[in-house]
Protein backbone atom coordinates (compact mmCIF):
# COMPACT_ATOMS: atom_id res chain seq x y z
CA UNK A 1 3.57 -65.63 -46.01
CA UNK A 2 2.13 -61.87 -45.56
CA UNK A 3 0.31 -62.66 -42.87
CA UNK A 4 2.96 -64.44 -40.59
CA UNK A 5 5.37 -61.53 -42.45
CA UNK A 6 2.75 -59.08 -40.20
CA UNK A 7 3.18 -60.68 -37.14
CA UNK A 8 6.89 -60.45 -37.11
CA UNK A 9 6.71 -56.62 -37.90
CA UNK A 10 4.26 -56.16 -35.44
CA UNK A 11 6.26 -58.02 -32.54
CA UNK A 12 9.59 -56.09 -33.53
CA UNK A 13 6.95 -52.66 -33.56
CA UNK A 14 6.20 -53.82 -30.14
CA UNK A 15 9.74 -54.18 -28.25
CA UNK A 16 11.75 -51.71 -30.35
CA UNK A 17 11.76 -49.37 -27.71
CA UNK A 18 13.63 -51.63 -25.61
CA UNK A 19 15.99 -52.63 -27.99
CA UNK A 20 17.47 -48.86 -29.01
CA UNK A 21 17.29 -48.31 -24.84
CA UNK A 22 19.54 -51.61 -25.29
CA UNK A 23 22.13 -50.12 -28.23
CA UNK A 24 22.05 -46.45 -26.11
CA UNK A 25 23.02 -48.07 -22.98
CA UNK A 26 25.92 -50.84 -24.55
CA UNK A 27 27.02 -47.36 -26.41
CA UNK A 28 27.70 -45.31 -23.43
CA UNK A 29 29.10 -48.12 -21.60
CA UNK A 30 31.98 -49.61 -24.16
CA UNK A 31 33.74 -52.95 -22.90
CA UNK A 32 36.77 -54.40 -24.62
CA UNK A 33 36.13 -57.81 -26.17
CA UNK A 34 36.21 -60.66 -23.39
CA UNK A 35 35.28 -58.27 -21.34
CA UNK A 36 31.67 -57.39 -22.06
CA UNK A 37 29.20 -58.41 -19.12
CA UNK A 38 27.16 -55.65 -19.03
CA UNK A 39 26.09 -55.83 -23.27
CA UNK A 40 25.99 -59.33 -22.79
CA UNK A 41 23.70 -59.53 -19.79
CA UNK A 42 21.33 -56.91 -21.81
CA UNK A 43 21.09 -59.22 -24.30
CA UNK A 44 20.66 -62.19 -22.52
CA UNK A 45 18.23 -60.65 -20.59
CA UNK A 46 16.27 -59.53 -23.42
CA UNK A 47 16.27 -62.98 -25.13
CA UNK A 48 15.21 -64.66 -21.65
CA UNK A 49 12.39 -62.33 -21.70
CA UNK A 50 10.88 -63.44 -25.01
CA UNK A 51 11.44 -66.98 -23.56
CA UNK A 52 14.41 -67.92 -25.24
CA UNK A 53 16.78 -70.50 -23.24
CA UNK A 54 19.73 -68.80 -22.54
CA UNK A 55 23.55 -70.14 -22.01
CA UNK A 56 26.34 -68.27 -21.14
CA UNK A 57 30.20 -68.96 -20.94
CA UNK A 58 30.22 -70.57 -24.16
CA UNK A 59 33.30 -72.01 -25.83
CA UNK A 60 35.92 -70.57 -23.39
CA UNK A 61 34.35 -66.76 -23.56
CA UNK A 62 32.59 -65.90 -20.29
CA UNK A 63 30.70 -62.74 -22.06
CA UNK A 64 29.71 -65.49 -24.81
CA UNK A 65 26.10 -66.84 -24.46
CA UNK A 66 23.44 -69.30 -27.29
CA UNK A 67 20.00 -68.61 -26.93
CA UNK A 68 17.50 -70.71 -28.27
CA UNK A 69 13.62 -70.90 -29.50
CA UNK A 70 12.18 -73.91 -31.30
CA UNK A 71 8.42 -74.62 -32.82
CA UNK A 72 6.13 -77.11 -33.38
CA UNK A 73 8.17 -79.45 -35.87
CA UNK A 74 10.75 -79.79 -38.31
CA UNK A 75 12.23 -76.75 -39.76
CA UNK A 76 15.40 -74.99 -40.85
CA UNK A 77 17.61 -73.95 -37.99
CA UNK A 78 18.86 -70.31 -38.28
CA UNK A 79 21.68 -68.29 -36.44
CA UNK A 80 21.39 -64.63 -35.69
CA UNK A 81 25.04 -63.46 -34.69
CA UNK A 82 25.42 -61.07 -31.91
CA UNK A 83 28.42 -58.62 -31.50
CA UNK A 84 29.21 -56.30 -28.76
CA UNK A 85 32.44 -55.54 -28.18
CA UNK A 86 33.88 -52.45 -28.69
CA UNK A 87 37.74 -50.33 -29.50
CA UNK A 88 40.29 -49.03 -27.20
CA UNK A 89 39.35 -45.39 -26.33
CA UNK A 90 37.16 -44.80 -28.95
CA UNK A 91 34.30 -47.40 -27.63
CA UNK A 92 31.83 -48.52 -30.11
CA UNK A 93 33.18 -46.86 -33.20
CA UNK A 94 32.27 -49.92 -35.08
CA UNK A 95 28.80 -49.57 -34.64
CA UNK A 96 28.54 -52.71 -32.07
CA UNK A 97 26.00 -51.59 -29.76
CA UNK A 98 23.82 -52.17 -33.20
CA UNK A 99 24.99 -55.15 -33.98
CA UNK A 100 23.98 -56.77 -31.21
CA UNK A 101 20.47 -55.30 -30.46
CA UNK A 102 19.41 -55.34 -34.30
CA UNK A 103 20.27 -59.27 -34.53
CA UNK A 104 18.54 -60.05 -30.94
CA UNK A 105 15.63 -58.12 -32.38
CA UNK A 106 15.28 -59.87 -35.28
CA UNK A 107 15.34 -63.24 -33.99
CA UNK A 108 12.41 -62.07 -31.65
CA UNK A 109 10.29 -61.09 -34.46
CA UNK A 110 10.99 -64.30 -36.34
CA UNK A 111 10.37 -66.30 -33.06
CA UNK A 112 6.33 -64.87 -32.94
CA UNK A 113 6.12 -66.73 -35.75
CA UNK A 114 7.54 -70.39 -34.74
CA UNK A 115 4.35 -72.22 -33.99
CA UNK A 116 3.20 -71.83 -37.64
CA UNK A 117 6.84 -72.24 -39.51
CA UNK A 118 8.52 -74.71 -36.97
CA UNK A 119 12.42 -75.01 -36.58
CA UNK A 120 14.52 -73.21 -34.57
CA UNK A 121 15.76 -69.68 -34.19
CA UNK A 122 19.35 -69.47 -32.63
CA UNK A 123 20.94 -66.23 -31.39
CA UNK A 124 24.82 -66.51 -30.78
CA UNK A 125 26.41 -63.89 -28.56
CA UNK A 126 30.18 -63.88 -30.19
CA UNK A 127 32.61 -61.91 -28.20
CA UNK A 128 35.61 -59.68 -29.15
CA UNK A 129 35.13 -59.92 -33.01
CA UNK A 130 37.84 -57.20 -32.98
CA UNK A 131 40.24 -59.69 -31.76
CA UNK A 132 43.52 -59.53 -29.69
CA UNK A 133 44.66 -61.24 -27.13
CA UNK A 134 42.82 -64.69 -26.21
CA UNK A 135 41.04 -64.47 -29.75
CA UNK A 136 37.71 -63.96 -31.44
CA UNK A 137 34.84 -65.91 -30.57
CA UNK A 138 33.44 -67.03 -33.68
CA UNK A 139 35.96 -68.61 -34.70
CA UNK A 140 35.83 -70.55 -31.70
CA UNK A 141 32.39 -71.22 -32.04
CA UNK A 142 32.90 -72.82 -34.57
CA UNK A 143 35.91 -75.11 -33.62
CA UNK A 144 33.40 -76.34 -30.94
CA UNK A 145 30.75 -77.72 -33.35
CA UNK A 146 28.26 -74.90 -32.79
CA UNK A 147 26.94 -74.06 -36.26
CA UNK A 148 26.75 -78.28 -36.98
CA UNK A 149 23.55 -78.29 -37.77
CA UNK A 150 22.34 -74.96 -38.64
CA UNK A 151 21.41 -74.10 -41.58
CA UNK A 152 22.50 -70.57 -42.18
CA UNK A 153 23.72 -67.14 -40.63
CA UNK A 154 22.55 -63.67 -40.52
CA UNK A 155 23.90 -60.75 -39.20
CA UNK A 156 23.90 -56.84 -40.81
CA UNK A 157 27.12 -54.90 -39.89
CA UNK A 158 26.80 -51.21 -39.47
CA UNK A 159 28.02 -48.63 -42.15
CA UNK A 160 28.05 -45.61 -43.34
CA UNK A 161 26.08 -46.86 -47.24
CA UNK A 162 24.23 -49.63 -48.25
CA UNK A 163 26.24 -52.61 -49.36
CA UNK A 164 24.82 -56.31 -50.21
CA UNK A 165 28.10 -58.03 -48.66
CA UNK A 166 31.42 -57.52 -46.65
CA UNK A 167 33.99 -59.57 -49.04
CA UNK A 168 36.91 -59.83 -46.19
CA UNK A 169 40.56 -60.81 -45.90
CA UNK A 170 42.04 -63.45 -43.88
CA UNK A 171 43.93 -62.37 -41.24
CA UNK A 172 46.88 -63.65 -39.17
CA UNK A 173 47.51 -62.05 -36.06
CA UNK A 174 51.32 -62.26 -34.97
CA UNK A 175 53.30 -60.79 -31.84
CA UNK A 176 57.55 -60.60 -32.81
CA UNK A 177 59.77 -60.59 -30.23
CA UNK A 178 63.78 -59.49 -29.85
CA UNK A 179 65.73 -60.53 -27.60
CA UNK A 180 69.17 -58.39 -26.85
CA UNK A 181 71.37 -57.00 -23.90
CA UNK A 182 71.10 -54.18 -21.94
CA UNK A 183 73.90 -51.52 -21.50
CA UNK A 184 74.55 -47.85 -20.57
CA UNK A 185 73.62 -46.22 -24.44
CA UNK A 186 76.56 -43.46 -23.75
CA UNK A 187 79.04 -44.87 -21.39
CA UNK A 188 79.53 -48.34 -23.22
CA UNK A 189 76.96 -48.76 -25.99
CA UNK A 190 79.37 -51.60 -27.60
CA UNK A 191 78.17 -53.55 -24.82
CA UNK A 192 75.01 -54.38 -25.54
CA UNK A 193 72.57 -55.81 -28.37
CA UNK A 194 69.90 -53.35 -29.14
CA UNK A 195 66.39 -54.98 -29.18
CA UNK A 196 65.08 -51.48 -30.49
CA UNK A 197 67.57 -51.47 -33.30
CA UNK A 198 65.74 -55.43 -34.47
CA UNK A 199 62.44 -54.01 -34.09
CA UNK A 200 63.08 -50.62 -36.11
CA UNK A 201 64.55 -52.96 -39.17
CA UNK A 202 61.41 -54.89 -38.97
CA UNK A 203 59.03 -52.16 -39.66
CA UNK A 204 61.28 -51.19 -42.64
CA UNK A 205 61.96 -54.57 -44.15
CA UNK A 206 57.62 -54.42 -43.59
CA UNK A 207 57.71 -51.43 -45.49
CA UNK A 208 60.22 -51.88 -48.35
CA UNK A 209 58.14 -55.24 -48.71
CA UNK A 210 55.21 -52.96 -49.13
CA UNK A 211 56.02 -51.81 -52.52
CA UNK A 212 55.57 -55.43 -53.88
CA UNK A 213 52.86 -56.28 -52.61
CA UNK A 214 49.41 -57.55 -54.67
CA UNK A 215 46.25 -54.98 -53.67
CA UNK A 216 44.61 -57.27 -52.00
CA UNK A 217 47.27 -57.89 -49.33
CA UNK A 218 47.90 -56.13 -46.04
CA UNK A 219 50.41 -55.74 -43.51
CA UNK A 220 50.40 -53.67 -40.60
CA UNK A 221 51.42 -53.51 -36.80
CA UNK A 222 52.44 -51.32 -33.59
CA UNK A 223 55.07 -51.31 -31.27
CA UNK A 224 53.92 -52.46 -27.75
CA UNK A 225 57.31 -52.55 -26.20
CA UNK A 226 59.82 -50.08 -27.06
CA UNK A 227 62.08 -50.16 -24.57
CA UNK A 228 62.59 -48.47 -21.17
CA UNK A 229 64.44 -45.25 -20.86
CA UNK A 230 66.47 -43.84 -23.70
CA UNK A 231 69.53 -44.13 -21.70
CA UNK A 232 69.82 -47.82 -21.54
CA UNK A 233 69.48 -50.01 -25.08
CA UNK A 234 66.79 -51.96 -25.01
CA UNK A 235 67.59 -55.96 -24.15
CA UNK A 236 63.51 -56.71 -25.10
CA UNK A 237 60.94 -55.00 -27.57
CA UNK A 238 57.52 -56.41 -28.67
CA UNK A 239 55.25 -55.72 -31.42
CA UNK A 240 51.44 -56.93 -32.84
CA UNK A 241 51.52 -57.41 -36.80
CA UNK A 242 48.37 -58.22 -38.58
CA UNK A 243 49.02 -60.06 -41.73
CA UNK A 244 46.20 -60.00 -44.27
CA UNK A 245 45.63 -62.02 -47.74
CA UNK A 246 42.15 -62.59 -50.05
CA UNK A 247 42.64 -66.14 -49.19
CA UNK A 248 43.88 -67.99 -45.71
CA UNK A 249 46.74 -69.39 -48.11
CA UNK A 250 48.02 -65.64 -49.17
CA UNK A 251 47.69 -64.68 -45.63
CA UNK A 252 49.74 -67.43 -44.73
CA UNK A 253 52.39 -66.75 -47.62
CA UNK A 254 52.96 -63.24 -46.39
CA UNK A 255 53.32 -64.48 -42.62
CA UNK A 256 56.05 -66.38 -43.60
CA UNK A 257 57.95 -63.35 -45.79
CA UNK A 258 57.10 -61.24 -42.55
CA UNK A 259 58.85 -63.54 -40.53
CA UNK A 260 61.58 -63.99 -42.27
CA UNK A 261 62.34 -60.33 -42.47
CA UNK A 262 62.31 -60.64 -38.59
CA UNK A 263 65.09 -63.74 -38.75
CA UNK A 264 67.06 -61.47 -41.33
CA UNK A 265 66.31 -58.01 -38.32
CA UNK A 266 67.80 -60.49 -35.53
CA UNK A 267 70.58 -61.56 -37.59
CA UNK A 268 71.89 -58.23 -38.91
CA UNK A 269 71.43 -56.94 -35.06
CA UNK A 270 72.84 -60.10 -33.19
CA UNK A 271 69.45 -60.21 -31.13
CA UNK A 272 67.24 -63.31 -30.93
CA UNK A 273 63.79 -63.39 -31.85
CA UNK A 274 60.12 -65.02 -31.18
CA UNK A 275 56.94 -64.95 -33.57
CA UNK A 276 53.74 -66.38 -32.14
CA UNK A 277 50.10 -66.25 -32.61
CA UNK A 278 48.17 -64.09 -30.43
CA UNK A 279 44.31 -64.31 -31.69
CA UNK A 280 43.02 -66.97 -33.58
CA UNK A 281 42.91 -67.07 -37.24
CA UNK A 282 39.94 -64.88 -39.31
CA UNK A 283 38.81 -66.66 -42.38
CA UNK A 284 37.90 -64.74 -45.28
CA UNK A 285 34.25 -64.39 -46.58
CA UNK A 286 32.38 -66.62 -48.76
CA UNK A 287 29.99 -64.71 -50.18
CA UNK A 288 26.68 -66.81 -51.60
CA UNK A 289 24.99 -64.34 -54.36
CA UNK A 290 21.91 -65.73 -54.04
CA UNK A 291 21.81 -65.41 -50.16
CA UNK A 292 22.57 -61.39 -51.16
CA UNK A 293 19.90 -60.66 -53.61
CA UNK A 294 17.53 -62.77 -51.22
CA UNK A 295 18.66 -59.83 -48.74
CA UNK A 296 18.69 -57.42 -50.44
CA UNK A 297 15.09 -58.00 -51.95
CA UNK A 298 14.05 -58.43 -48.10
CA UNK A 299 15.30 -54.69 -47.44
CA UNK A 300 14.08 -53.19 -50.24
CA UNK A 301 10.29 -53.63 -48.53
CA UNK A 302 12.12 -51.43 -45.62
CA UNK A 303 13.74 -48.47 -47.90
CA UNK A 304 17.08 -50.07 -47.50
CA UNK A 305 18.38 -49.02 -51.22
CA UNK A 306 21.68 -51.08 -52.09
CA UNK A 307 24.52 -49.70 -53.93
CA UNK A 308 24.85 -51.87 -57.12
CA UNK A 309 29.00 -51.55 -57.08
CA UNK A 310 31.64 -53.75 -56.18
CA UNK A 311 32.57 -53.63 -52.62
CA UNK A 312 35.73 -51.96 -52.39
CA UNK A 313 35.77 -52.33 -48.30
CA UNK A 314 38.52 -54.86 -47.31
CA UNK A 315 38.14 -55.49 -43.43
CA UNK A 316 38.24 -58.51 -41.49
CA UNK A 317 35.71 -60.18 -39.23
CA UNK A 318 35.54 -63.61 -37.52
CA UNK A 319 32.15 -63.85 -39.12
CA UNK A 320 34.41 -65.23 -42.23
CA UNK A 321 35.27 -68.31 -39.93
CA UNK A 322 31.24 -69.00 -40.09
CA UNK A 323 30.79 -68.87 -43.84
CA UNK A 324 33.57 -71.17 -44.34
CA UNK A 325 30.77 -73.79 -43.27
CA UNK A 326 27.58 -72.54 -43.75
CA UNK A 327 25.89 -69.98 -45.86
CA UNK A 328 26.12 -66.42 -44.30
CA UNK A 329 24.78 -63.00 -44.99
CA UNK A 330 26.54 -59.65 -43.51
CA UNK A 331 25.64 -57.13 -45.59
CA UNK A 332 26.41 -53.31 -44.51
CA UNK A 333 23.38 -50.67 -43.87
CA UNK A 334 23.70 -46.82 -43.54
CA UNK A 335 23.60 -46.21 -39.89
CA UNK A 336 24.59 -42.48 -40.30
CA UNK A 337 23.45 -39.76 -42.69
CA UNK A 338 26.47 -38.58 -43.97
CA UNK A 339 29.85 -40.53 -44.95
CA UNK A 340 31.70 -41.51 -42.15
CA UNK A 341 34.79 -43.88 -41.70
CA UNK A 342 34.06 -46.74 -39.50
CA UNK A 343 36.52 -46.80 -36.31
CA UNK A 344 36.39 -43.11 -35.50
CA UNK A 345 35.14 -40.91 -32.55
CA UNK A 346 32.54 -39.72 -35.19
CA UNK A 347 30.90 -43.03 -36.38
CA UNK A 348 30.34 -44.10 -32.59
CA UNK A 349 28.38 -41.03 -31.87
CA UNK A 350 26.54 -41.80 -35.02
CA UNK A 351 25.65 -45.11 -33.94
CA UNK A 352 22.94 -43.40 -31.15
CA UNK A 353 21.55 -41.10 -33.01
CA UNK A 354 17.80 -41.42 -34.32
CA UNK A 355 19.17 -41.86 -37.89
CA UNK A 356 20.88 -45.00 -36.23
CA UNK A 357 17.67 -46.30 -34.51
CA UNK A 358 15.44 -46.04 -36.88
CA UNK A 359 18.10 -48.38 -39.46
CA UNK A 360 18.29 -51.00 -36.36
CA UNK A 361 14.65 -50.86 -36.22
CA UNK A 362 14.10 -51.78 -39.95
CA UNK A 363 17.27 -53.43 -40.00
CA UNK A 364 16.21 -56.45 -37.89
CA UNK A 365 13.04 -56.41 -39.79
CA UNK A 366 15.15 -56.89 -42.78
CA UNK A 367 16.92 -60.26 -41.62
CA UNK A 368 13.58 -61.23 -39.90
CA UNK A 369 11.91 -61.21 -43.61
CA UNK A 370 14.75 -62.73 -44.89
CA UNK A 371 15.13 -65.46 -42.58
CA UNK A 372 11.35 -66.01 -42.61
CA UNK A 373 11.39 -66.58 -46.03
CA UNK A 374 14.12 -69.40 -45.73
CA UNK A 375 12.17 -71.22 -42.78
CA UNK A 376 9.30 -70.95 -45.19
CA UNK A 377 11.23 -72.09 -48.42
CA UNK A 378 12.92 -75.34 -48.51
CA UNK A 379 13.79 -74.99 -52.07
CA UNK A 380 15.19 -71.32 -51.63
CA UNK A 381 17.13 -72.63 -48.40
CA UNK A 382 18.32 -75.58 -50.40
CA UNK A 383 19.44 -73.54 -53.09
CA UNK A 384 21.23 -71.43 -50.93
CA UNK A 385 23.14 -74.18 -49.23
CA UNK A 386 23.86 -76.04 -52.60
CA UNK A 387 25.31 -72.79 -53.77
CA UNK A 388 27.28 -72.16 -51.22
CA UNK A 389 28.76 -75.57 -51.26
CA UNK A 390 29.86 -74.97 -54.58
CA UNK A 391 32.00 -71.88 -53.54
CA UNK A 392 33.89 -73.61 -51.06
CA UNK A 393 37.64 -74.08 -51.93
């Protein structure tokens, strides 16, 4: 185990260079999810390098792509999950650009090793995990069979402390709609059927609703059609709710409160009204302790410290979609110095910083250990997958 242990280390020490080049570049060229060719091509390019066979346009994503590397023999097949995308105007405040690299790079290292261990190492390039319009790729990755067959999931999510896990809430992601009638809003306002007036009742039914809600629910949206000059009363608005809950059956409980708030907004304003899906549904997280502290014991050889607290952090990531069938890992490393909330100016510019390099660097060696133990294990593996298995609702 040390020994093939070395020769992963010293094939990430080899190409690491490359790698941060990789996270720099993706960095300081940010591409909104479905549309990420250049941080996909990197990648690929990488991958096809280290003679990984390469696919792209995977599961109705054209920046999606599989890679693949197999040994000599049987053996556990393991997925590395690559993310890339990054946030309107404020790029890759989400710490992407790592995300990507630091899982490609780890699946290299493992892959030195293949001729001794056997089975196959996987790298899956998942597009907009941030969602929106046209949906998240893992969660379509999965709906096409992709992870039948694998045997678990890795992936390390950048942060700004040292966290074993990412417990997550479902998410429903929800456009509503009003429908009124136009008419001058000063010469004959009686006329028409304000859209505006639907949308504005909405947000504070959403609001009001607020003050009963459990703390593990959330419930928030924007406007993305207003309305078109404040002289005329608005015959159409539009707004993007996401609906959040612990579980996909909370989520979907609060959906349906939210939308009836917007039958009660269209009712009391004599407008019409619309609610439809706009992304595909994020799962929540199962989180498999023993897949953790296997982690976790992996990073501690690489100064990665974790905080021994509850996780208090209650995003939401398509990566929940994968551990609803297989075991996954996506535990949070400190990729800046100092604290730092994700999804600002301030953690993207963290992200490519040599404090940020050096935790991609010993990051993917990390998930390389980690995974190398399981290919290495079968009773470790096994236990893993039995446990998980048992969490499963």
């Amino acid at each position: 185990m040390e020994a093939l242990l070395s020769q992963v280390i010293n094939k990430i020490e080899s190409v690491k260079d490359e790698y941060i080049a990789a996270s720099h570049a993706i960095s300081q060229k940010p591409e909104l999810g479905r549309k990420e060719f250049f941080a996909s091509g990197r990648l690929m390019d990488l991958l096809d390098k280290e003679g990984f066979n390469v696919k792209k346009d995977i599961a109705g994503y054209e920046t999606a792509f599989t890679a693949e590397k197999g040994g000599k023999g049987n053996g556990p097949t393991l997925a590395f999950l690559a993310e890339y995308d990054a946030l309107p105007e404020i790029g890759h405040a989400c710490g992407h650009n790592i995300i990507g690299t630091l899982s490609a790079l780890a699946a290299v290292g493992l892959s030195e090793v293949l001729g001794e261990t056997g089975g196959r190492v996987l790298v899956y390039g998942t597009p907009a995990e941030e969602g929106g319009d046209g949906g998240c790729a893992k969660a379509a990755f999965v709906e096409h069979g992709f992870f039948n067959g694998v045997d678990a999931a890795l992936m390390i999510h950048p942060c700004d402390r040292n966290l074993p896990n990412m417990p997550c809430l479902a998410v429903k992601s929800y456009s509503f709609e009003f429908f009124g009638k136009t008419a001058h809003a000063s010469a004959c306002p009686e006329m028409g059927i304000n859209a505006l007036d639907a949308m504005v009742m909405l947000f504070n039914g959403v609001a009001l609703m607020r003050q009963q809600m459990a703390p593990d629910l959330r419930v928030h949206g924007i406007i993305t059609n207003g309305g078109l000059a404040p002289n005329i009363i608005p015959d159409y608005t539009r707004a993007k709710f996401l609906v959040r809950g612990k579980t996909k059956a909370l989520a979907e409980e609060l959906l349906a409160r939210v939308i009836k708030i917007a039958e009660g907004a269209a009712t009391a304003t004599g407008c019409t009204f619309k609610a439809e899906k706009f992304c595909n549904d994020f799962d929540d997280m199962i989180v498999t302790p023993s897949f953790d502290r296997l982690f976790t014991e992996s990073a501690a050889q690489f100064g990665f410290a974790f905080d021994d607290v509850p996780n208090a952090i209650y995003g939401s990531t398509d990566a929940g979609n994968v551990s609803q069938i297989i075991p996954l890992i996506h535990p949070l490393v400190k990729t800046v110095p100092n604290p730092c909330a994700l999804h600002t100016a301030e953690f993207a510019e963290g992200c490519v910083s040599p404090y940020a390099d050096e935790a991609l660097v010993n990051g993917a060696k990390a998930l390389a250990a980690a995974a190398l133990r399981l290919m290495t294990d079968a009773g470790l593996l096994n236990g893993i997958k039995s446990e998980h298995k048992s969490l499963i609702i």
